[in-house]
Protein backbone atom coordinates (compact mmCIF):
# COMPACT_ATOMS: atom_id res chain seq x y z
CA UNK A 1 -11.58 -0.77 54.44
CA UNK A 2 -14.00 -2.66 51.73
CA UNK A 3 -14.54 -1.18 48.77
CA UNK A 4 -18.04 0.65 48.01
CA UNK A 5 -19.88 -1.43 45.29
CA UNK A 6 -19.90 -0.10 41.53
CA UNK A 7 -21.94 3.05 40.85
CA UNK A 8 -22.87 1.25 37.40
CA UNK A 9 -23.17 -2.46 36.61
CA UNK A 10 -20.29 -4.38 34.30
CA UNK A 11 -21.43 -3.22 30.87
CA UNK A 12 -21.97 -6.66 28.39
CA UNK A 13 -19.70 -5.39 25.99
CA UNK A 14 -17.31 -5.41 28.10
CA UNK A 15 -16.93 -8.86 29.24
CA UNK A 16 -17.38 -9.75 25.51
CA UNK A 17 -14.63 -8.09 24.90
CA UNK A 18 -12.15 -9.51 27.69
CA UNK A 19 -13.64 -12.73 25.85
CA UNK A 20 -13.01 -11.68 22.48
CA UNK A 21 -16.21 -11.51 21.28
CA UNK A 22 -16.44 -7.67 19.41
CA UNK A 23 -19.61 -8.02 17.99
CA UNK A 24 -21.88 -6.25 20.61
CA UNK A 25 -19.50 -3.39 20.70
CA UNK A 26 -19.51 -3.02 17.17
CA UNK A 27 -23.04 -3.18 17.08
CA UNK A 28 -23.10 -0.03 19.62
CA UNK A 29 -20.86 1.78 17.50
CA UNK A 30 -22.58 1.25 14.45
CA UNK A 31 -25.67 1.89 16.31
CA UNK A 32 -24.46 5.50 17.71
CA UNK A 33 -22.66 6.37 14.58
CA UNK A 34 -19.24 6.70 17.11
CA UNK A 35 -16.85 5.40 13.70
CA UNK A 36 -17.37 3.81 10.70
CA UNK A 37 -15.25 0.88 10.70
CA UNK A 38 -15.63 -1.88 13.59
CA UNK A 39 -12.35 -1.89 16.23
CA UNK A 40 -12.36 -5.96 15.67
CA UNK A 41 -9.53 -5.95 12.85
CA UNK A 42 -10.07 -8.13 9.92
CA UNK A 43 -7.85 -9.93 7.35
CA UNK A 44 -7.11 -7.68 5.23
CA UNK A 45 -5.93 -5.05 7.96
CA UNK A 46 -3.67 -8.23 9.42
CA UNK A 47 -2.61 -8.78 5.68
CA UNK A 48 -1.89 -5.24 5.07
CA UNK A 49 0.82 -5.20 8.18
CA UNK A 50 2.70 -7.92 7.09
CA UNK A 51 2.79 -7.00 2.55
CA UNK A 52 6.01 -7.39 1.46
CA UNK A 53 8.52 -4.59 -0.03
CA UNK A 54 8.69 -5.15 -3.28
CA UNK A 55 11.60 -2.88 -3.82
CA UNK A 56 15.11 -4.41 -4.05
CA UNK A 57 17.00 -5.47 -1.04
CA UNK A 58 20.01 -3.04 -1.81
CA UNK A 59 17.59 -0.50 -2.49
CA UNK A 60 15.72 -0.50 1.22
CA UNK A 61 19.01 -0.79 2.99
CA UNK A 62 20.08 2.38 1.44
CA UNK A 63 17.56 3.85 1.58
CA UNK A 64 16.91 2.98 5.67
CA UNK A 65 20.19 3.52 6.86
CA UNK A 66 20.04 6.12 9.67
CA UNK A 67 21.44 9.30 9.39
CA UNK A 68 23.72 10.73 12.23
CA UNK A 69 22.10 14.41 13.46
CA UNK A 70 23.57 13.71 16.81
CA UNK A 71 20.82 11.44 18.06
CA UNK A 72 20.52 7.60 18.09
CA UNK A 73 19.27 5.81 14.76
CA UNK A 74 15.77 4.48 16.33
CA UNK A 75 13.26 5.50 13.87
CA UNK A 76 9.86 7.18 14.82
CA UNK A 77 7.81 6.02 11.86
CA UNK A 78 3.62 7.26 12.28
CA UNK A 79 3.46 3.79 10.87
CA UNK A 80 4.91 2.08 13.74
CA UNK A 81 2.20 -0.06 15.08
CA UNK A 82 1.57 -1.59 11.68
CA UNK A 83 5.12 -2.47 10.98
CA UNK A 84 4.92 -0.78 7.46
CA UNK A 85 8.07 0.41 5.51
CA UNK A 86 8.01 4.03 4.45
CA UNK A 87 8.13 4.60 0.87
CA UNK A 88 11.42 6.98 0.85
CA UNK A 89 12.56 8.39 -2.76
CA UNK A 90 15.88 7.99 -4.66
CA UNK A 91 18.00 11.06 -4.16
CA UNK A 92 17.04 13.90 -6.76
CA UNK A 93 18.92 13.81 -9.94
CA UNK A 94 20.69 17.26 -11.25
CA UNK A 95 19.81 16.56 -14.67
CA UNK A 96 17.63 19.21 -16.26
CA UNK A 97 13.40 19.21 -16.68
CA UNK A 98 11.66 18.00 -19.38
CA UNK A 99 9.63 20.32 -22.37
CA UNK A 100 6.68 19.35 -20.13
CA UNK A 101 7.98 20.40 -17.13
CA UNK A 102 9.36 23.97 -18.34
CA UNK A 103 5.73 24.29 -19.93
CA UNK A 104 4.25 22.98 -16.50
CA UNK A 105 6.01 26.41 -14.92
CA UNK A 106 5.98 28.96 -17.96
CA UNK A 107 2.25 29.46 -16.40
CA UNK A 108 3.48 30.65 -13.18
CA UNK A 109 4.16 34.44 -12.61
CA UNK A 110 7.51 35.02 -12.04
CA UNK A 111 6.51 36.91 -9.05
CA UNK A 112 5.42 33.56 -7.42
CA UNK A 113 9.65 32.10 -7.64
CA UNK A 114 11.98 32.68 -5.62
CA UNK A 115 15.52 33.00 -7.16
CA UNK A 116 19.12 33.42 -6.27
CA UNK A 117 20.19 37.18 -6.82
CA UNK A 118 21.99 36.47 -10.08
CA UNK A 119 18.68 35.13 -11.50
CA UNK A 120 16.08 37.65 -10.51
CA UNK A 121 18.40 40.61 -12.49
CA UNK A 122 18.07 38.18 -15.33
CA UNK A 123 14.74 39.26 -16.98
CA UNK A 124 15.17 35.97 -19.54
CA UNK A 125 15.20 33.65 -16.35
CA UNK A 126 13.73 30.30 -16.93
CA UNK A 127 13.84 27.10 -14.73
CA UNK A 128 15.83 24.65 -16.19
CA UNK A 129 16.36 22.03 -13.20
CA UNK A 130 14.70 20.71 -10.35
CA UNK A 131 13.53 23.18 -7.71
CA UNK A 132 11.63 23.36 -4.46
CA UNK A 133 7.96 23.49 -3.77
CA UNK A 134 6.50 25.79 -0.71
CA UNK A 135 2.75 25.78 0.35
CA UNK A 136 1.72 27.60 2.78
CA UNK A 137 4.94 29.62 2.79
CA UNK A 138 3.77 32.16 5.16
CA UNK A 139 7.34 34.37 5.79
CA UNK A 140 9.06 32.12 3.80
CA UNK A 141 11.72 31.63 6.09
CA UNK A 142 11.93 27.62 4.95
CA UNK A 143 12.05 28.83 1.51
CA UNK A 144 14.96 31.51 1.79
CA UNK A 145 16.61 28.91 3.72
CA UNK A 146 16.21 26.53 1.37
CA UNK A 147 18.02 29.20 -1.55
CA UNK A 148 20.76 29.23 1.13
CA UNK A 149 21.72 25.86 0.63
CA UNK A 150 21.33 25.36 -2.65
CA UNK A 151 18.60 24.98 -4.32
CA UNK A 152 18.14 26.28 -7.78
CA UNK A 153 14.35 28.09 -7.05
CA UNK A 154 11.38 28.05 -5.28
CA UNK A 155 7.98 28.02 -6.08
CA UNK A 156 5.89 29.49 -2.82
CA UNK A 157 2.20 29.87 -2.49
CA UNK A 158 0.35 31.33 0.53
CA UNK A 159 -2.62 33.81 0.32
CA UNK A 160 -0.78 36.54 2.16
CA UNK A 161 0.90 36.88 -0.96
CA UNK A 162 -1.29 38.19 -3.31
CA UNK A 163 -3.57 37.12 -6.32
CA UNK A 164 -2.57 33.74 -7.86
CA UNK A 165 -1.64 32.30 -4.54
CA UNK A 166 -5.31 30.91 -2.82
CA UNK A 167 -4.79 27.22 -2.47
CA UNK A 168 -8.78 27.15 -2.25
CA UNK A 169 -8.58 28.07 -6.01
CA UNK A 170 -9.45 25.41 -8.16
CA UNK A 171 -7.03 26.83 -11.03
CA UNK A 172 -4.27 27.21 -9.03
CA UNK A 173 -4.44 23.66 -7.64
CA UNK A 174 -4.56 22.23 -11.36
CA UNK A 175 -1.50 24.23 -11.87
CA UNK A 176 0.37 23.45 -8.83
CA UNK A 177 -0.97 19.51 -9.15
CA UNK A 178 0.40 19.24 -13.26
CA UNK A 179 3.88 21.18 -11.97
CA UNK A 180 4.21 18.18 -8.93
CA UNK A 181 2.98 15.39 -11.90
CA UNK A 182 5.38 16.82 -14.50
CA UNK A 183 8.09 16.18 -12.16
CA UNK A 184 9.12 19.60 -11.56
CA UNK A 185 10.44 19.80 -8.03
CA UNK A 186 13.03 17.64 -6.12
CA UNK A 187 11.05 18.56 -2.88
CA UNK A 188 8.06 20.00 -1.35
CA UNK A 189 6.99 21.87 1.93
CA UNK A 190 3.60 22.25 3.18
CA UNK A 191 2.36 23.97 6.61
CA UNK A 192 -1.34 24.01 6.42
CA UNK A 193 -2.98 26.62 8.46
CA UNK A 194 -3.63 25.28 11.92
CA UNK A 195 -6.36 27.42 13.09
CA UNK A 196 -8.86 25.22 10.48
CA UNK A 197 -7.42 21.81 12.86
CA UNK A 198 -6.72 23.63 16.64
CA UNK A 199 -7.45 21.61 19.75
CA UNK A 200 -7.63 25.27 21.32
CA UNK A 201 -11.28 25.57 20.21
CA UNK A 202 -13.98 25.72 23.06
CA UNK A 203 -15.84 23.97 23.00
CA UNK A 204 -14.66 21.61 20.76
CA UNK A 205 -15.31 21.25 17.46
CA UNK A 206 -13.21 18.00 16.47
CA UNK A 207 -12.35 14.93 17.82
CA UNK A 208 -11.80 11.36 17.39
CA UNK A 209 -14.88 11.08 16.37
CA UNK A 210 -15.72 13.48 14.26
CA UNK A 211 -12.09 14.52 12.70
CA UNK A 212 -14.02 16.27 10.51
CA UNK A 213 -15.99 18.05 12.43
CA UNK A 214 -18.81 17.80 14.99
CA UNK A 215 -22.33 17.89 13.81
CA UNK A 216 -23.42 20.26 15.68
CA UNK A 217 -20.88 22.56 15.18
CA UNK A 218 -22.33 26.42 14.22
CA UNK A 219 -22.74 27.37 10.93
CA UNK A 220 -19.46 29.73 11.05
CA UNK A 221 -17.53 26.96 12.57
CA UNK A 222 -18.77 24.49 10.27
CA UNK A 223 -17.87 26.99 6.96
CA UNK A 224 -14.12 27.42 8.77
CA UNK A 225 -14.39 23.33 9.00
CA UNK A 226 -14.94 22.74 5.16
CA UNK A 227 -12.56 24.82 4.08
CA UNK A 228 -9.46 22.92 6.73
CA UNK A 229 -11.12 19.65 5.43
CA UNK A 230 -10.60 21.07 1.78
CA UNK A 231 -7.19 21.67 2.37
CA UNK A 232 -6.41 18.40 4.60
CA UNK A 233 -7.85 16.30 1.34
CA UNK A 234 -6.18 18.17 -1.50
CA UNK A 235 -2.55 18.05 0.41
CA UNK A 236 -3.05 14.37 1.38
CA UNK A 237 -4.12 13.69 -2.28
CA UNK A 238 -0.80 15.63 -3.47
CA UNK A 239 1.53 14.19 -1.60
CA UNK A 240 -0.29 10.66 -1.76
CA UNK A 241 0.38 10.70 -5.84
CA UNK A 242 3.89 12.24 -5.81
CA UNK A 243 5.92 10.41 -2.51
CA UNK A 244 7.72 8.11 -4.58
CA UNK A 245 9.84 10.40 -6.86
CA UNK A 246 9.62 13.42 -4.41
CA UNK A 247 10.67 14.23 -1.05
CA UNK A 248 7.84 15.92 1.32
CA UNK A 249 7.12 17.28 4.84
CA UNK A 250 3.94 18.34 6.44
CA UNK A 251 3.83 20.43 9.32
CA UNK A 252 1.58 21.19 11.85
CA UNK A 253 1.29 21.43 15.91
CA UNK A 254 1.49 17.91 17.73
CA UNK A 255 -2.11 18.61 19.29
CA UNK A 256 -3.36 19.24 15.61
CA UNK A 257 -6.82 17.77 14.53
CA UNK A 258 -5.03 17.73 10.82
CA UNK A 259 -2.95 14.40 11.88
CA UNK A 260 -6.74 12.83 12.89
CA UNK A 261 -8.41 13.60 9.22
CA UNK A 262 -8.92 10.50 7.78
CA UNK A 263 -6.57 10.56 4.82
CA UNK A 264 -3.83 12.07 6.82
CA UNK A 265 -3.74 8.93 8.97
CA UNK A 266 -3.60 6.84 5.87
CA UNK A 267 -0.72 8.82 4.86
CA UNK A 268 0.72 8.78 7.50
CA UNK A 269 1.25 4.68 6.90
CA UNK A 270 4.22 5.35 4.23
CA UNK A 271 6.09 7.93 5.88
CA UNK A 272 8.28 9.06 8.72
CA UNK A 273 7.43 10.67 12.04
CA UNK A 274 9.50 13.68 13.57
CA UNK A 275 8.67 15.88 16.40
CA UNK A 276 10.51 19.06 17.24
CA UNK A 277 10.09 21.17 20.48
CA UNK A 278 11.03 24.58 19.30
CA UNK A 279 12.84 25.58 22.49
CA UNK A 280 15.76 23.24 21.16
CA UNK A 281 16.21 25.78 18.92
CA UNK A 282 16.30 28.59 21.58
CA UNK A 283 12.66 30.13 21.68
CA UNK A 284 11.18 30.82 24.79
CA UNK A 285 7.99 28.80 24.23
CA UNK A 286 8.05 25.12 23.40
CA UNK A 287 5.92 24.51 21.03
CA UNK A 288 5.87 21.30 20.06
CA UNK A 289 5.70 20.45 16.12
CA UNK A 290 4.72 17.56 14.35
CA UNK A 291 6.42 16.54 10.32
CA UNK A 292 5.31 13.58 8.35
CA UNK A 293 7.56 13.30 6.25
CA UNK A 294 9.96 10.79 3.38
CA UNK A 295 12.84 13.02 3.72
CA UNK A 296 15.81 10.36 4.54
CA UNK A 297 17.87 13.14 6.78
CA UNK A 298 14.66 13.95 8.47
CA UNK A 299 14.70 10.08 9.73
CA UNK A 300 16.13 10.82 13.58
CA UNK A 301 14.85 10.93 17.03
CA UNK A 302 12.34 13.82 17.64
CA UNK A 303 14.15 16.52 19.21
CA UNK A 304 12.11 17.34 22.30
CA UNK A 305 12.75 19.58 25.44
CA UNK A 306 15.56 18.73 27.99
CA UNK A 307 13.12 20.10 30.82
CA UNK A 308 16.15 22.43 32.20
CA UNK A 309 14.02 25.56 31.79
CA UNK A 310 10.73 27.39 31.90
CA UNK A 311 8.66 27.98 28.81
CA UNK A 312 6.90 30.98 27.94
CA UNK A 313 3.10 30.72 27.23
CA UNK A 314 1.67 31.44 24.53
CA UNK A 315 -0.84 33.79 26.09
CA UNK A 316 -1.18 37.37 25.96
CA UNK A 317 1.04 40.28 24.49
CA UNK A 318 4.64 39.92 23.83
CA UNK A 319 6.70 43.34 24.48
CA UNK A 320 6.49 44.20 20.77
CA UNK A 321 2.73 44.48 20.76
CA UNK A 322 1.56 41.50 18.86
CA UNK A 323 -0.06 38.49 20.32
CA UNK A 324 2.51 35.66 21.32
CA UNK A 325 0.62 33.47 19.14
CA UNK A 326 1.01 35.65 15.94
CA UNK A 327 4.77 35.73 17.12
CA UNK A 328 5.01 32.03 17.11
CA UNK A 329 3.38 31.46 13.93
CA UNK A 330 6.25 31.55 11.73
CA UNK A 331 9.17 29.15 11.65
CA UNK A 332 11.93 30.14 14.05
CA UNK A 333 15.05 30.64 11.52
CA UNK A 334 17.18 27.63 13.48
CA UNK A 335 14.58 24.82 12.93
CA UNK A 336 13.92 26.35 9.02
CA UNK A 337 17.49 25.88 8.33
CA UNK A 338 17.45 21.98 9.92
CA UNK A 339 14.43 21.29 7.65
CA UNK A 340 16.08 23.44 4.51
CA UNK A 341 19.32 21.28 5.32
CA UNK A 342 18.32 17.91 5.37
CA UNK A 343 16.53 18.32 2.25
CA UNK A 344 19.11 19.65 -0.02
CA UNK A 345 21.28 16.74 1.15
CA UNK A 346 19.02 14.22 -0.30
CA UNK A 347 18.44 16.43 -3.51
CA UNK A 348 22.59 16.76 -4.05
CA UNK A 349 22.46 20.91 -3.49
CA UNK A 350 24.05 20.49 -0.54
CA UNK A 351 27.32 18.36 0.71
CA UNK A 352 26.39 15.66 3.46
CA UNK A 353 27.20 16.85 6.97
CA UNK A 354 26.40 16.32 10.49
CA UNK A 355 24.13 18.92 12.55
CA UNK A 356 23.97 18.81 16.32
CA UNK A 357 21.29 21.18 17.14
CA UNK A 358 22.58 21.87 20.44
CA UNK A 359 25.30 23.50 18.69
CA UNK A 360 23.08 25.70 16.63
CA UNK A 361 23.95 29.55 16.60
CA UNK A 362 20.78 30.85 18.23
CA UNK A 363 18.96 33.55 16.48
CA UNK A 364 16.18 36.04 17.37
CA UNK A 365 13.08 34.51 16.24
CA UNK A 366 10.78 38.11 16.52
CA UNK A 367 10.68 39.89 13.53
């Protein structure tokens, strides 16, 4: 049976293309305001793939030698299609901070560490080495965890803790921004809110587009925007600054509109990729989480669903009362204790060992 003839005709830019010819299509783009760089890549983009390493040889094989967590050594990198090698830091040293760095932390409240039991009896308590840094702590599951296996103290902020804690606050940026600068922690956590970046929305309010927002977004949804945006930039700028003398991960869902904000993607050229399903860890939903990260032990295969089971949506009530999403929110305590593992083996708080997470003692995740 022939074919019925095209609804529309063959669009010019088009058959440009298929000749390589980009200019008309850039000229549409610019002319709809669709993105503000052309798709036709240019020298310095082709330039920028190919820059050499200047780090020594020794030094990259080290520090890109795959790391057995029961899964092959192929490397998701977000950095993949450009061929770029991740800037990974040395391991953390156990010597002891600098005057700068104890003064960097004297203007934290006490209240704001978290410390081994031994420590927080000790009313004289002062850090004198290398701890962890938690943003967005929420529960603080990853931080606890990260006590567990030995690090010396943690530094959490989230806003459901009190005064002093608002990563909006320009004051407690500065301080958290001269801590990271002063060298003060050996590594850093941060799980940005992802109701300011959800793909749920409807109707949409980001996309490819407009990562930062659609224009004609309400005024509500627009305020919400600014403040994910604020967030997105500050993080990326923190991390940006500090990746080569501290290890990192940032966490959000897969469908997040956080891993489309412009200087997310750039980070995302010097660091790893790692996706987690959270029914590996035995949850009933899936949930599928995305890390960028220049943690060395987080450099494995994502750890996705074996498709053996059925998930649980996360729709409704669960049996305790509270929505499934509120119950889904925190980090399960399996997958905290992965991330709070693999750090404290590249920061020398924890011996090297192998995890299979198959073999991971399930625990209940509802609290």
């Amino acid at each position: 049976m022939p074919l019925r003839t095209p609804s529309d005709p063959w669009p010019q830019w088009l058959g440009d293309i298929i000749k390589g010819n980009y200019e008309h299509l850039d000229s549409l783009i610019e002319q709809f305001d669709l993105e503000h760089y052309p798709l036709r890549p240019t020298l310095e983009d082709a330039l920028e793939s190919v820059k050499p390493n200047c780090k020594p040889e020794r030094e990259l094989e080290k520090a890109s030698r795959a790391v057995d967590f029961g899964f092959s050594s192929k490397v998701p990198l977000a950095s993949e299609a450009l061929h770029v090698i991740p800037d990974v830091p040395k391991k953390a040293h156990n010597g002891f901070l600098k005057l700068e760095a104890v003064k960097a932390l004297a203007v934290s409240n006490k209240a704001h560490f978290l410390l081994r039991r031994f420590d927080a009896r000790n009313p004289k308590w002062k850090p004198s080495r290398p701890g962890a840094l938690d943003l967005y702590s929420g529960s603080r599951r990853h931080a606890k965890a990260l006590l567990r296996r030995g690090a010396p103290w943690v530094l959490f902020f989230d806003s459901k803790h009190g005064d002093g804690h608002d990563l909006l606050d320009a004051a407690v940026r500065a301080r958290v921004g001269n801590a990271v600068r002063n060298g003060c922690f050996a590594t850093g956590a941060a799980g940005p809110p992802c109701s300011f970046f959800s793909s749920a929305v409807t109707p949409p309010v980001r996309n490819p587009c407009y990562p930062q927002g659609v224009p004609w977004a309400s005024e509500a949804m627009k305020e919400k925007m600014a403040i994910g945006n604020s967030h997105s930039l500050w993080l990326a700028s923190l991390v940006k600054g500090s990746r080569r003398y501290m290890m990192w991960w940032i966490e959000n869902p897969d469908s997040s509109g956080l891993w489309r904000m412009p200087e997310c993607v750039q980070l995302g050229k010097c660091m790893f990729l790692f996706r987690v399903d959270c029914c590996r860890y035995g949850t009933p939903y899936r949930k599928r989480t995305r890390f960028m990260t220049n943690i060395p032990h987080l450099k494995c295969d994502p750890i996705l669903c074996k498709r053996d089971h059925v998930h649980t949506v996360l729709r409704g009530t669960h049996p305790s009362g509270r929505l499934w999403t509120q119950v889904a929110e925190p980090y399960p305590f399996p997958p905290s204790d992965h991330l709070a593992m693999a750090a404290a083996i590249d920061c020398n708080w924890h011996p090297e060992v192998r995890v299979d997470v198959d073999s991971i003692p399930r625990r209940q995740c509802v609290c």
